[in-house]
C-alpha atoms as a PDB file:
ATOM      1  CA  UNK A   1      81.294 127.784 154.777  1.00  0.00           C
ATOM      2  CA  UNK A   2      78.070 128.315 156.514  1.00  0.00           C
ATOM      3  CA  UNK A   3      75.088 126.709 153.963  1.00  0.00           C
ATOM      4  CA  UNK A   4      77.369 124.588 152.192  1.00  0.00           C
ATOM      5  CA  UNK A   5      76.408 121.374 152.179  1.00  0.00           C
ATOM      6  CA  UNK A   6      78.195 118.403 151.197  1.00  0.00           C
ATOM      7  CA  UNK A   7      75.999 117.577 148.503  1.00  0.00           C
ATOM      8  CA  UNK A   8      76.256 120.110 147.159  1.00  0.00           C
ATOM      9  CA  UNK A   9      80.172 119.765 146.902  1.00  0.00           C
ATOM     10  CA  UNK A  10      79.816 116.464 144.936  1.00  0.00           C
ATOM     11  CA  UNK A  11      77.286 118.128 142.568  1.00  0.00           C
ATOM     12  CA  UNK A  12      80.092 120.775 141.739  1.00  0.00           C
ATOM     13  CA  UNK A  13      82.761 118.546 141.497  1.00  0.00           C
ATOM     14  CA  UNK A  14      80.675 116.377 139.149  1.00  0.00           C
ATOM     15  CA  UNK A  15      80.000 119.227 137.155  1.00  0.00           C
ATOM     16  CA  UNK A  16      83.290 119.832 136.730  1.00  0.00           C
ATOM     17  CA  UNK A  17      84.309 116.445 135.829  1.00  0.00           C
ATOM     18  CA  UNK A  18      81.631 116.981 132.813  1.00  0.00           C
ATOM     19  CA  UNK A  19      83.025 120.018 131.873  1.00  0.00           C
ATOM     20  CA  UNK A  20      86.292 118.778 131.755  1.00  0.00           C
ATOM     21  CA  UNK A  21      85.464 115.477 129.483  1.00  0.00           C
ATOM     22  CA  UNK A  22      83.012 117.635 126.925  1.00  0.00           C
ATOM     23  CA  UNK A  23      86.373 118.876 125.518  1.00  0.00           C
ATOM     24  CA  UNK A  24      88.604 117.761 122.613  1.00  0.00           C
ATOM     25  CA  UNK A  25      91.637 115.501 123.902  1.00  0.00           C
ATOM     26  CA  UNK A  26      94.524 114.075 121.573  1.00  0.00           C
ATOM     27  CA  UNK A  27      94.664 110.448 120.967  1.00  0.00           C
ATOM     28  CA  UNK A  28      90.924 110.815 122.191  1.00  0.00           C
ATOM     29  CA  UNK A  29      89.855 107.093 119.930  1.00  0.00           C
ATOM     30  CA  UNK A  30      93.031 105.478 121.599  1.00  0.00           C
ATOM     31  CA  UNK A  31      90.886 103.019 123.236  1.00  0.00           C
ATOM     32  CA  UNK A  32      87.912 103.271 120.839  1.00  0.00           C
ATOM     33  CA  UNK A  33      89.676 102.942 118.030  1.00  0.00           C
ATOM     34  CA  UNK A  34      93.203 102.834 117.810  1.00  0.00           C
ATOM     35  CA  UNK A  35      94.383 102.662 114.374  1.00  0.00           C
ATOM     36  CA  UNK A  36      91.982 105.386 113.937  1.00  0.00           C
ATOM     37  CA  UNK A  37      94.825 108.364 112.924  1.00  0.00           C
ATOM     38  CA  UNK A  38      96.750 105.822 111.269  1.00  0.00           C
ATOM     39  CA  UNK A  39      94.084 105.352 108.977  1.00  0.00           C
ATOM     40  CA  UNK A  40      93.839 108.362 107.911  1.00  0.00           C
ATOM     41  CA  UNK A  41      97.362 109.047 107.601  1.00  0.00           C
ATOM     42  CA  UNK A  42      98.363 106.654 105.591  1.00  0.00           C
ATOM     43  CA  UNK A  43      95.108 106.649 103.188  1.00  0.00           C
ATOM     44  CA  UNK A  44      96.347 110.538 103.152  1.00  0.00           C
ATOM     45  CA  UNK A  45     100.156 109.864 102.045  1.00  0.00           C
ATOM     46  CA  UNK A  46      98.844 107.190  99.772  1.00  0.00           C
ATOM     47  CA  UNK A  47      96.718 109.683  97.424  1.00  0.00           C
ATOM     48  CA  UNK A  48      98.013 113.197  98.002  1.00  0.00           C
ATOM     49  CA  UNK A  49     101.121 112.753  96.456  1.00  0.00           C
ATOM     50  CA  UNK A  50      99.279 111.957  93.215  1.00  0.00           C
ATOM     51  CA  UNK A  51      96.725 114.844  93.247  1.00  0.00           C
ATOM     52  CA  UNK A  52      98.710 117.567  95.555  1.00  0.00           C
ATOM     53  CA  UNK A  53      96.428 120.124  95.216  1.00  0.00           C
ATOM     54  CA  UNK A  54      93.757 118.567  97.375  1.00  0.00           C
ATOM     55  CA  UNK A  55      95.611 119.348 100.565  1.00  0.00           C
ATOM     56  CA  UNK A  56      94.353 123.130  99.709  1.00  0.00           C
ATOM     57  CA  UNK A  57      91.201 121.738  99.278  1.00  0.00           C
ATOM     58  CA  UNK A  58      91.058 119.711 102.364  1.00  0.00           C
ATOM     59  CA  UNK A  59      92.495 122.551 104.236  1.00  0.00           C
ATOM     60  CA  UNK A  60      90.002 125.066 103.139  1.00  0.00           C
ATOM     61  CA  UNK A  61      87.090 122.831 103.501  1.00  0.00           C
ATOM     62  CA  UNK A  62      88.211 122.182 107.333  1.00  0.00           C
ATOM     63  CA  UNK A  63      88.562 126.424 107.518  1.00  0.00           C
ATOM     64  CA  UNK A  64      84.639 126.521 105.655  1.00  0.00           C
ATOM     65  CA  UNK A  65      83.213 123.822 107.913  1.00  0.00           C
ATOM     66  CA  UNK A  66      84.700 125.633 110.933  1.00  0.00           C
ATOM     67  CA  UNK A  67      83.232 128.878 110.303  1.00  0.00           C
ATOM     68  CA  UNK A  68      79.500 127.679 110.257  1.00  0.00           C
ATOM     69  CA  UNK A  69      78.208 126.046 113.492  1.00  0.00           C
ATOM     70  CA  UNK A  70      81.785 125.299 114.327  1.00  0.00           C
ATOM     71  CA  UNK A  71      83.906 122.033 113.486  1.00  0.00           C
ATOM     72  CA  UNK A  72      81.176 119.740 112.909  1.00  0.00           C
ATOM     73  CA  UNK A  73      81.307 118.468 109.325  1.00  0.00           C
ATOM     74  CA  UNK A  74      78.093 120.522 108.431  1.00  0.00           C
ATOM     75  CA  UNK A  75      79.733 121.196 105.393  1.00  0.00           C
ATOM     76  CA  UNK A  76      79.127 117.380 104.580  1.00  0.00           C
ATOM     77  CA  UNK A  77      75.368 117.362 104.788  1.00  0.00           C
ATOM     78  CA  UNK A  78      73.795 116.892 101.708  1.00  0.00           C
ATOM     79  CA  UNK A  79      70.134 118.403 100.626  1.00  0.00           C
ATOM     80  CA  UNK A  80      67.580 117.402  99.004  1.00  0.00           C
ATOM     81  CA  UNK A  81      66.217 121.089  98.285  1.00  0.00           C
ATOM     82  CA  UNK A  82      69.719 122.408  97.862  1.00  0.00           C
ATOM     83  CA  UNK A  83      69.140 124.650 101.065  1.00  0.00           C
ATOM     84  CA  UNK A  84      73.093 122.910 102.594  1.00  0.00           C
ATOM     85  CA  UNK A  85      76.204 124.630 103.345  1.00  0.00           C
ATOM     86  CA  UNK A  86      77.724 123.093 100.442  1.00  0.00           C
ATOM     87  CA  UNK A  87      75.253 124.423  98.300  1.00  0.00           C
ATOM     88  CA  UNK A  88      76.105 128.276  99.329  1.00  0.00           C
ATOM     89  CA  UNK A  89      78.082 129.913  96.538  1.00  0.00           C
ATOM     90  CA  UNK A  90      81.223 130.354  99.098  1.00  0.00           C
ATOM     91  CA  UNK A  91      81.173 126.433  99.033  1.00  0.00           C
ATOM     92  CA  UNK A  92      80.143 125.210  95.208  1.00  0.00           C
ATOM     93  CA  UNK A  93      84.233 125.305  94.043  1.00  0.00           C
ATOM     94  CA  UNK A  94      85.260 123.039  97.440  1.00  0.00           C
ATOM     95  CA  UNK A  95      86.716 119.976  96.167  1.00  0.00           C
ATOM     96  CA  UNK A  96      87.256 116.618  98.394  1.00  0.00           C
ATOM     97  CA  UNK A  97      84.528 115.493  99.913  1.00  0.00           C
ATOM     98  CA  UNK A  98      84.335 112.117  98.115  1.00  0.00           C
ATOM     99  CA  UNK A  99      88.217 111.635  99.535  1.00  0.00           C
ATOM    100  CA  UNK A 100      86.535 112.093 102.887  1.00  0.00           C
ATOM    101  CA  UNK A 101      83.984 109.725 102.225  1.00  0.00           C
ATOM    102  CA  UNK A 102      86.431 107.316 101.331  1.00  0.00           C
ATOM    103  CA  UNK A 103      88.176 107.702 104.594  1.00  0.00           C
ATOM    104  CA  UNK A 104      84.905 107.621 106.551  1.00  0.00           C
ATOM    105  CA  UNK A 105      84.281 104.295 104.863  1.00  0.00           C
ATOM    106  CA  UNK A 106      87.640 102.781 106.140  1.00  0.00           C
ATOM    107  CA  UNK A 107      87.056 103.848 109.481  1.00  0.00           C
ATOM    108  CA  UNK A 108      83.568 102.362 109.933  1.00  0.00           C
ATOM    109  CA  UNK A 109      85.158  99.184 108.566  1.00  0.00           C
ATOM    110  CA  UNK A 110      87.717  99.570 110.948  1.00  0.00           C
ATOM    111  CA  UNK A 111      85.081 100.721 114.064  1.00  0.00           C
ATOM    112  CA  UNK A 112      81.591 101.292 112.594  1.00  0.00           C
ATOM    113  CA  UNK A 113      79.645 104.312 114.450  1.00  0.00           C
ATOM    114  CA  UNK A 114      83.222 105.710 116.134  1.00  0.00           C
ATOM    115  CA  UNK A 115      85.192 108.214 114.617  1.00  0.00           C
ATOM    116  CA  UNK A 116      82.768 111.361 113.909  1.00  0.00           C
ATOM    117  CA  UNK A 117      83.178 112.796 110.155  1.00  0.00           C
ATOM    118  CA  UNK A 118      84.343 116.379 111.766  1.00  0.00           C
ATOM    119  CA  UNK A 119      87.172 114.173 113.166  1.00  0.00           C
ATOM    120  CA  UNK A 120      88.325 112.869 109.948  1.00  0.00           C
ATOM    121  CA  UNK A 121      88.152 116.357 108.404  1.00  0.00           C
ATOM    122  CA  UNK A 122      90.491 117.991 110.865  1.00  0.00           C
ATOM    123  CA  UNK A 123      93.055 115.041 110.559  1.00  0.00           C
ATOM    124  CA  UNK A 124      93.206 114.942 106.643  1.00  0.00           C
ATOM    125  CA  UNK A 125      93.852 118.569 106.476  1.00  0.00           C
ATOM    126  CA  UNK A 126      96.528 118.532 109.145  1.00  0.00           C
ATOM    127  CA  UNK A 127      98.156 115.377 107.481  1.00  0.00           C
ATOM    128  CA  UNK A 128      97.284 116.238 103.868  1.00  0.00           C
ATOM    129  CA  UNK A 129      99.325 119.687 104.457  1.00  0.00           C
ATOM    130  CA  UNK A 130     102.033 117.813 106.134  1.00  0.00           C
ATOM    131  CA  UNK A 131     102.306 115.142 103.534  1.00  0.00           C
ATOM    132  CA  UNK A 132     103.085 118.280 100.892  1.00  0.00           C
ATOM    133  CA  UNK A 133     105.463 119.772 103.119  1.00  0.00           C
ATOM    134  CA  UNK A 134     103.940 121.736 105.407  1.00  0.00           C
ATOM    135  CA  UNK A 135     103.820 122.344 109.203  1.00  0.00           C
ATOM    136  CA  UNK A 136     102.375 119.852 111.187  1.00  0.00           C
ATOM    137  CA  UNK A 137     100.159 120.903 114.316  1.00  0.00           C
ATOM    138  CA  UNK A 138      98.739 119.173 117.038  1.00  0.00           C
ATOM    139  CA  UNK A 139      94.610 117.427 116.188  1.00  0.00           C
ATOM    140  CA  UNK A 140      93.166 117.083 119.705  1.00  0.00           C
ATOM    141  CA  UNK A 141      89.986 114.736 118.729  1.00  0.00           C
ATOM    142  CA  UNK A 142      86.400 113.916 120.424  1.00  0.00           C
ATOM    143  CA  UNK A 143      84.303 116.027 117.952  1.00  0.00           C
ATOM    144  CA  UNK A 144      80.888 114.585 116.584  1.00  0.00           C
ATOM    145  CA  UNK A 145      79.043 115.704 114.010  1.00  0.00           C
ATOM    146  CA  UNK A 146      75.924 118.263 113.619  1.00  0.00           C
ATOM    147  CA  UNK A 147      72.994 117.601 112.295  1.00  0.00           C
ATOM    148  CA  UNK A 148      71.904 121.004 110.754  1.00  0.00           C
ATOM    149  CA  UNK A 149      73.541 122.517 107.530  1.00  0.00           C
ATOM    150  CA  UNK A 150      72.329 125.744 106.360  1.00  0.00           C
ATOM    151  CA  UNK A 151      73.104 127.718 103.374  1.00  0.00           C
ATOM    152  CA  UNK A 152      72.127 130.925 104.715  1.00  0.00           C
ATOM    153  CA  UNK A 153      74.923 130.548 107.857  1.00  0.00           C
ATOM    154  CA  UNK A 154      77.172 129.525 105.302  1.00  0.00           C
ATOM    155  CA  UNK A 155      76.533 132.664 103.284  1.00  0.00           C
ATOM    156  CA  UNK A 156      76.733 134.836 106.525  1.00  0.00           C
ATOM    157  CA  UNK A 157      79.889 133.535 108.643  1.00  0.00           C
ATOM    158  CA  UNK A 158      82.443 132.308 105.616  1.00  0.00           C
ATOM    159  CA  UNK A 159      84.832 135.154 105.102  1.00  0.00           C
ATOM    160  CA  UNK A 160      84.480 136.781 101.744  1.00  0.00           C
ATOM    161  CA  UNK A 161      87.123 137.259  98.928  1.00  0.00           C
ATOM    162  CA  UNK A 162      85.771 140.327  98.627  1.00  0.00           C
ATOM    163  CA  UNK A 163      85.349 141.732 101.912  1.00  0.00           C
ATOM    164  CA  UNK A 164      87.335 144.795 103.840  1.00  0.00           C
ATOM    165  CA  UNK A 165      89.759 144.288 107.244  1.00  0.00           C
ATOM    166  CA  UNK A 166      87.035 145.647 109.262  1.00  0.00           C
ATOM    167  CA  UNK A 167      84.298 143.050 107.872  1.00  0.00           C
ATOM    168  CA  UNK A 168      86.976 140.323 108.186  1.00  0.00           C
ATOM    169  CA  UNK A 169      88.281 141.247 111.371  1.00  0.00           C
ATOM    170  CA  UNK A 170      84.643 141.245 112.882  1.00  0.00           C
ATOM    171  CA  UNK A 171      83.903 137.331 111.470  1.00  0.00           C
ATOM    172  CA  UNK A 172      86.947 136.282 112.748  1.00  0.00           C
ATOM    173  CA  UNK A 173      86.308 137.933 116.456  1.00  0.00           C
ATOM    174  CA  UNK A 174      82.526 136.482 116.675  1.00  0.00           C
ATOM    175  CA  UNK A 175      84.565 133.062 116.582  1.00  0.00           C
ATOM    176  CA  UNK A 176      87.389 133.352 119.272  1.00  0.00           C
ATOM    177  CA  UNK A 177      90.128 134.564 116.643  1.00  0.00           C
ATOM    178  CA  UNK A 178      92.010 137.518 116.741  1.00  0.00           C
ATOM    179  CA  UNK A 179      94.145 140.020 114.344  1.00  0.00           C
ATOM    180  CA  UNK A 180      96.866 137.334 114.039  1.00  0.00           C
ATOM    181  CA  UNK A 181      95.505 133.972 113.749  1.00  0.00           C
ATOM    182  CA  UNK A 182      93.576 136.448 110.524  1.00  0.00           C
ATOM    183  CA  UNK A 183      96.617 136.782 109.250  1.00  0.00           C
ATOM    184  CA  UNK A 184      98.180 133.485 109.885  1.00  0.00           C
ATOM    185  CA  UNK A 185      94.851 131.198 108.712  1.00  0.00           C
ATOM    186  CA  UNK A 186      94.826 133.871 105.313  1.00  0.00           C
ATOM    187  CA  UNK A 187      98.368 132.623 104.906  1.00  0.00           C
ATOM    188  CA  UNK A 188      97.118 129.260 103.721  1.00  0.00           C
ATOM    189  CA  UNK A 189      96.727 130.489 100.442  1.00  0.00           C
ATOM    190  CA  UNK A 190      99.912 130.329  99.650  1.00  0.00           C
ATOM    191  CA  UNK A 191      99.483 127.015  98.562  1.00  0.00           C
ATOM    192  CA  UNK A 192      95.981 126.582  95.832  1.00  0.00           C
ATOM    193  CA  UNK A 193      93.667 128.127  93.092  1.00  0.00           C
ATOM    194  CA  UNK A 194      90.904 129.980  92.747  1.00  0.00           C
ATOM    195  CA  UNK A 195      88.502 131.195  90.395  1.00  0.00           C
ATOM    196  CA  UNK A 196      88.192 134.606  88.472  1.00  0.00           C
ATOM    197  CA  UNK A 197      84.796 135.333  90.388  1.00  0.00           C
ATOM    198  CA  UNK A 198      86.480 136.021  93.244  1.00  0.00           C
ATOM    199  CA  UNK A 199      89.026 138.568  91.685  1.00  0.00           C
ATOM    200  CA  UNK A 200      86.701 139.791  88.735  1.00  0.00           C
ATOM    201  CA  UNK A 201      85.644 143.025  90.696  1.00  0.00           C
ATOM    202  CA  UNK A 202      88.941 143.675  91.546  1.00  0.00           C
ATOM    203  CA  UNK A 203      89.726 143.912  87.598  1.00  0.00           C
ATOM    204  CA  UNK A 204      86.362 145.460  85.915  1.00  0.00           C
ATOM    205  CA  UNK A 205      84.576 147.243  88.589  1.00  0.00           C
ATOM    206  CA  UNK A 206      87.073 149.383  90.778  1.00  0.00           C
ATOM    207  CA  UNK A 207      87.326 152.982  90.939  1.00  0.00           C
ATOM    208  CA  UNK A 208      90.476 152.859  89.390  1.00  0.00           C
ATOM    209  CA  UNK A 209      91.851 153.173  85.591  1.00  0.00           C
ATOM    210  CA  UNK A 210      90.450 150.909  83.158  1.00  0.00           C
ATOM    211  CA  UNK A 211      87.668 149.902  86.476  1.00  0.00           C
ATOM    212  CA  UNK A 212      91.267 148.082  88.679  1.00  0.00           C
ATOM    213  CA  UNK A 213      91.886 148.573  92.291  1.00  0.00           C
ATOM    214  CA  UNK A 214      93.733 151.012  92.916  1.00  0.00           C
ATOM    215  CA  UNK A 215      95.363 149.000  96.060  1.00  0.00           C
ATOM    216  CA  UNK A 216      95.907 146.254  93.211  1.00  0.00           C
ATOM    217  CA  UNK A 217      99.443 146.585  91.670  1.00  0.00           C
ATOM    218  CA  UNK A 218      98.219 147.831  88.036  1.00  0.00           C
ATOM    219  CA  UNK A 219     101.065 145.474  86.422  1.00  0.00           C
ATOM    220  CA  UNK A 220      99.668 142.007  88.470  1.00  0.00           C
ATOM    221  CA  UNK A 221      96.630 143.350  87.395  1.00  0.00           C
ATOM    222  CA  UNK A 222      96.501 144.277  83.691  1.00  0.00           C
ATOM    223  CA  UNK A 223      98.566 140.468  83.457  1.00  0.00           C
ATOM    224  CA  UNK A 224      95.592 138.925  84.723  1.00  0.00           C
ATOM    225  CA  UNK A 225      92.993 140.566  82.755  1.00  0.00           C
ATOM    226  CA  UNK A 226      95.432 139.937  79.617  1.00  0.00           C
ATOM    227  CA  UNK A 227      96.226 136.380  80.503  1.00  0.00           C
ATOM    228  CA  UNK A 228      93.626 134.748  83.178  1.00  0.00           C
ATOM    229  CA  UNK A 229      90.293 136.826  83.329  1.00  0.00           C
ATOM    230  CA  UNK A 230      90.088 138.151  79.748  1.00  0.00           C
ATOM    231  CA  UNK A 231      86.079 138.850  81.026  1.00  0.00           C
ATOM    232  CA  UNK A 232      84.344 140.252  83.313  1.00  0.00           C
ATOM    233  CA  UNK A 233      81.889 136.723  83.361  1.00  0.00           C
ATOM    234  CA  UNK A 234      84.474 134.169  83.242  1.00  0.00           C
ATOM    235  CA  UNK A 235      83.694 131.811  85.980  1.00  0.00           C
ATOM    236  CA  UNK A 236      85.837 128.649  84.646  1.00  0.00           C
ATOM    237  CA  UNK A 237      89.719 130.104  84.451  1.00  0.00           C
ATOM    238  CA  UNK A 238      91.871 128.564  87.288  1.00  0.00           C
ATOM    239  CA  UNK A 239      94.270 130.911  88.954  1.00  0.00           C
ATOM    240  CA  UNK A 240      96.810 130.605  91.280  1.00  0.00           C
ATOM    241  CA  UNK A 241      96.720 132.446  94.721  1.00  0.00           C
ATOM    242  CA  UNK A 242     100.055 132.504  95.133  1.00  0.00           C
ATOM    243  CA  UNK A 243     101.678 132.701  91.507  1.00  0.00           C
ATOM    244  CA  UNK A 244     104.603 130.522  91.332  1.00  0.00           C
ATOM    245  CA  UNK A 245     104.815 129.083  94.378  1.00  0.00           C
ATOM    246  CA  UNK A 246     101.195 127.514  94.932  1.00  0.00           C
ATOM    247  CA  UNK A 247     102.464 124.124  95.362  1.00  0.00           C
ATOM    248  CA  UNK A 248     104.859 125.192  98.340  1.00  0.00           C
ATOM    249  CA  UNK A 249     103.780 126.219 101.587  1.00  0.00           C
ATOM    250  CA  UNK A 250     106.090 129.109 102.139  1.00  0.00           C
ATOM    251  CA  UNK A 251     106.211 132.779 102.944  1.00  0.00           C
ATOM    252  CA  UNK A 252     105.708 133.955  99.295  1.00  0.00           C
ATOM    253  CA  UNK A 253     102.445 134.563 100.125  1.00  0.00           C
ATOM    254  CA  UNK A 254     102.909 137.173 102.684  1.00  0.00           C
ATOM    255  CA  UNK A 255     106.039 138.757 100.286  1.00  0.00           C
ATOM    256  CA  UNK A 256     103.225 139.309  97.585  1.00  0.00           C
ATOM    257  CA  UNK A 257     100.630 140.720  99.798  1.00  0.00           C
ATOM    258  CA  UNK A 258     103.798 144.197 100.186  1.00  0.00           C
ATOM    259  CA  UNK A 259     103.850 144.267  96.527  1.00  0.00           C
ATOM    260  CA  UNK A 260     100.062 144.760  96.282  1.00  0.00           C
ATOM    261  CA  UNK A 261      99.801 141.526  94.681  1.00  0.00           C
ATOM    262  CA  UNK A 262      97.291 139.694  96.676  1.00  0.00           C
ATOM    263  CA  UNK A 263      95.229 138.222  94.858  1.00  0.00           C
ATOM    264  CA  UNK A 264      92.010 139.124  96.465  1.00  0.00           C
ATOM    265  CA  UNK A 265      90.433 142.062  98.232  1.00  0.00           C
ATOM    266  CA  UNK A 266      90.418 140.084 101.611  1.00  0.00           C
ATOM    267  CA  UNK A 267      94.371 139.340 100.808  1.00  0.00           C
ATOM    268  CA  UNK A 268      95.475 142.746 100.230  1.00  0.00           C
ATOM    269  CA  UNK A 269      92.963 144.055 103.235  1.00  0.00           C
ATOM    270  CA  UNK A 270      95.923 142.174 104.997  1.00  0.00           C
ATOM    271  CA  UNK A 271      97.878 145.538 105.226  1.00  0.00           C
ATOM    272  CA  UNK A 272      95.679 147.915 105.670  1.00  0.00           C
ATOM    273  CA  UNK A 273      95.467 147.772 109.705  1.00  0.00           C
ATOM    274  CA  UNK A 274      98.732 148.437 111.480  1.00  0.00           C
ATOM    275  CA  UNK A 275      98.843 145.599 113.622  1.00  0.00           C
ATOM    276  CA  UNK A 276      98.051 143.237 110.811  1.00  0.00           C
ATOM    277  CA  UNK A 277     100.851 144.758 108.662  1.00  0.00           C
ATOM    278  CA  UNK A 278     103.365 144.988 111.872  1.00  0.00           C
ATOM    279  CA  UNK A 279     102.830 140.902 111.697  1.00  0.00           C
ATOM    280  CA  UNK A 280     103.130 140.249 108.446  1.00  0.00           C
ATOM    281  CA  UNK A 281     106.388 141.817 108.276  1.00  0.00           C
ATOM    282  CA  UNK A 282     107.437 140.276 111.546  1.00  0.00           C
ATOM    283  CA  UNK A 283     106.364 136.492 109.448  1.00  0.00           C
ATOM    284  CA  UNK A 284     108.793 137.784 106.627  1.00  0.00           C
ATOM    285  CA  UNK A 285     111.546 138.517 108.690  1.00  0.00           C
ATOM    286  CA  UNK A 286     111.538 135.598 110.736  1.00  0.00           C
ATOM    287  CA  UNK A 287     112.856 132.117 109.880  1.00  0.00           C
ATOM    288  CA  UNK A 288     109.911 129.839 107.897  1.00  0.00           C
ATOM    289  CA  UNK A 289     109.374 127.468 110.854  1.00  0.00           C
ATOM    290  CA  UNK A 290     108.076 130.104 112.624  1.00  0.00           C
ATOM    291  CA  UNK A 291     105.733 130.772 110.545  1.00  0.00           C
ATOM    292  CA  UNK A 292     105.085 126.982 110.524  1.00  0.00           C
ATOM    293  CA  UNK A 293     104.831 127.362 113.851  1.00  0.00           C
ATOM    294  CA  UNK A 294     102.560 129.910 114.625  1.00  0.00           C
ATOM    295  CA  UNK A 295     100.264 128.812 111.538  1.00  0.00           C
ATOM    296  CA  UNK A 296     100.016 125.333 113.576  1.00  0.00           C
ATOM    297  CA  UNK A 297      98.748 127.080 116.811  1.00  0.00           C
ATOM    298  CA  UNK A 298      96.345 128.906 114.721  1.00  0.00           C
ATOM    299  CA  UNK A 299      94.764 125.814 113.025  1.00  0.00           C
ATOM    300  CA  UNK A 300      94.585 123.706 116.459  1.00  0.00           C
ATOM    301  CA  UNK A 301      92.544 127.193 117.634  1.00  0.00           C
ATOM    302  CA  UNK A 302      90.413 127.526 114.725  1.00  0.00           C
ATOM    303  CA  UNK A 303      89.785 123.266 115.136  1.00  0.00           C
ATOM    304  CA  UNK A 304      88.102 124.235 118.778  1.00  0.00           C
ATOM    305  CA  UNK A 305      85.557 126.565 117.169  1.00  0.00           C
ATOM    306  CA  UNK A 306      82.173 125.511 119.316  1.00  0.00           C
ATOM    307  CA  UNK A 307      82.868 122.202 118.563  1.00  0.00           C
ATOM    308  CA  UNK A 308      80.412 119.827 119.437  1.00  0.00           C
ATOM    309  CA  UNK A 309      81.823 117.195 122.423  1.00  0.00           C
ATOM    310  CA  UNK A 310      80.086 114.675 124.541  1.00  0.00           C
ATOM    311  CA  UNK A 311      76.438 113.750 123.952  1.00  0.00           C
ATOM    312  CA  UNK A 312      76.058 116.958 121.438  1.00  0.00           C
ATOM    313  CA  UNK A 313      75.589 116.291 117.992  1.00  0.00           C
ATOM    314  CA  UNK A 314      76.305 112.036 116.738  1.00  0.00           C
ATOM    315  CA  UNK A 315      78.462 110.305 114.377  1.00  0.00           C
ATOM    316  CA  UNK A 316      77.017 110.356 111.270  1.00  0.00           C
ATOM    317  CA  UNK A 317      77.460 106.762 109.500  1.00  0.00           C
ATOM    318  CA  UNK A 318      77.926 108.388 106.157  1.00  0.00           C
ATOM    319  CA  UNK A 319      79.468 111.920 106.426  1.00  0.00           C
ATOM    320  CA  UNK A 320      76.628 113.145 104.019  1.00  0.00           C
ATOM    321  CA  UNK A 321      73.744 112.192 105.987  1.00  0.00           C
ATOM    322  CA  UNK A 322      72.474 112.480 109.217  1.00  0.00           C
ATOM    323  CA  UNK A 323      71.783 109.117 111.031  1.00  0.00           C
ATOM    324  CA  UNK A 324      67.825 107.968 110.686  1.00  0.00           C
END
């Protein structure tokens, strides 16, 4: 082609060399570090036998870290004027990040300054979900770590308990995820707890009888504020967000969003769009592995969020500090 020089040929292809090693690859610390996954794997089967429900926690702190600046263990930066991610009120119930730091201190001692914090948070909720029976999915690697945490992006992006399908549907969009991965990501509650905070409205300050949502089966609902949230102000009571069944990843979830027994607003929001509700009834009539299946292409997705690759970003030494 007339102009074209040859230059300017090896300055494309070079360019797209770059491109191409800026993103995530599995086995990416085979060289690096090679007992790197292992690690992690077997400090994982080790410990979450004994305390199960961390694999919720681990799994919803890798969905929480995702949703702010991407996959870069933001989450994990502390603050000395309480202004961090983990500090936003979406973020003060997480549990787990001392089981990450324990894993980050393995690693270094295994390859100090190699495997990035945002890394080791992908991995343990992959293997920690595994380990209690549920899908496994694939965990390309090569993500480092940010060095900004903000509670106000933490307060903005994570999805709210309390929000509508449109309000949902528009955080997941601004992040690559459509109608389906919603519903598929929402469906790791079936295994977990939560607090009555997050339900409270739903109970005492609704427009139906007695202040419940009306979308709210009144049954579910007068049970909890018998039983569970006897307040309006309780902020301590545990509950389950998938009664009976929390320890068990399964499609209970999904059967309990039909009978208007989500737990939260963003749960039962679930069937309020057509396509949304079309899905969930295609989960429920399908066997469970594809919903194992399909929840495991979702959560490799979700771990690509603007993730930070190549000379972006560094790996922090301690997962709760950024490198001086």
């Amino acid at each position: 082609m007339a102009g074209t020089s040859s230059l300017g040929i090896v300055v494309v292809v070079l360019a797209l060399i770059g491109s191409t090693q800026a993103q995530l690859q599995m086995y990416y610390y085979g060289t690096s570090c090679p007992k790197a996954e292992q690690i992690v794997k077997d400090y994982v089967k080790q410990h979450i036998p004994n305390a199960p429900s961390l694999a919720a926690a681990l799994l919803r702190m890798h969905f929480h870290d995702c949703f702010v600046r991407g996959c870069d263990a933001s989450l994990l930066l502390n603050s000395t004027t309480g202004q961090a991610e983990k500090n936003a009120i979406p973020n003060l119930s997480l549990r787990g990040f001392d089981f990450i730091d324990r894993v980050k201190s393995l690693l270094e001692a295994e390859c100090p300054s190699v495997v990035s914090c945002a890394d080791i948070i992908a991995l343990a909720a992959r293997d920690s979900v595994v380990t209690i029976g549920g899908p496994f999915w694939n965990v390309p690697t090569g993500r480092r770590d940010g060095v900004i945490s903000n509670i106000t992006e933490a307060l903005a992006n994570i999805p709210s308990a309390l929000s509508n399908f449109t309000t949902l549907l528009s955080q997941f969009n601004n992040l690559g995820l459509n109608t389906t991965d919603m519903v598929l990501l929402s469906g790791g509650h079936t295994i977990g707890i939560s607090h009555c905070p997050a339900v409270s409205p739903r109970l005492y300050n609704s427009t139906g009888p007695g202040g419940i949502d009306p979308t709210m089966d009144s049954e579910y609902a007068e049970n909890l504020k018998a039983n569970k949230c006897k307040t309006a102000s309780d902020n301590t009571t545990i509950l389950e967000m998938d009664p009976g069944s929390r320890k068990t990843f399964d499609l209970s979830y999904y059967s309990l969003l039909l009978k208007r027994r989500g737990l939260f607003q963003s749960d039962a929001a679930l069937t309020t769009d057509s396509t949304s509700l079309a899905f969930i009834n295609q989960l429920l009539s399908s066997p469970t592995q594809f919903f194992f299946d399909e929840f495991g292409k979702a959560m490799e997705k979700m771990g690509r969020i603007n993730v930070k690759t190549g000379s972006e970003g560094e790996i922090r030494r301690q997962c709760a500090l950024v490198n001086s």
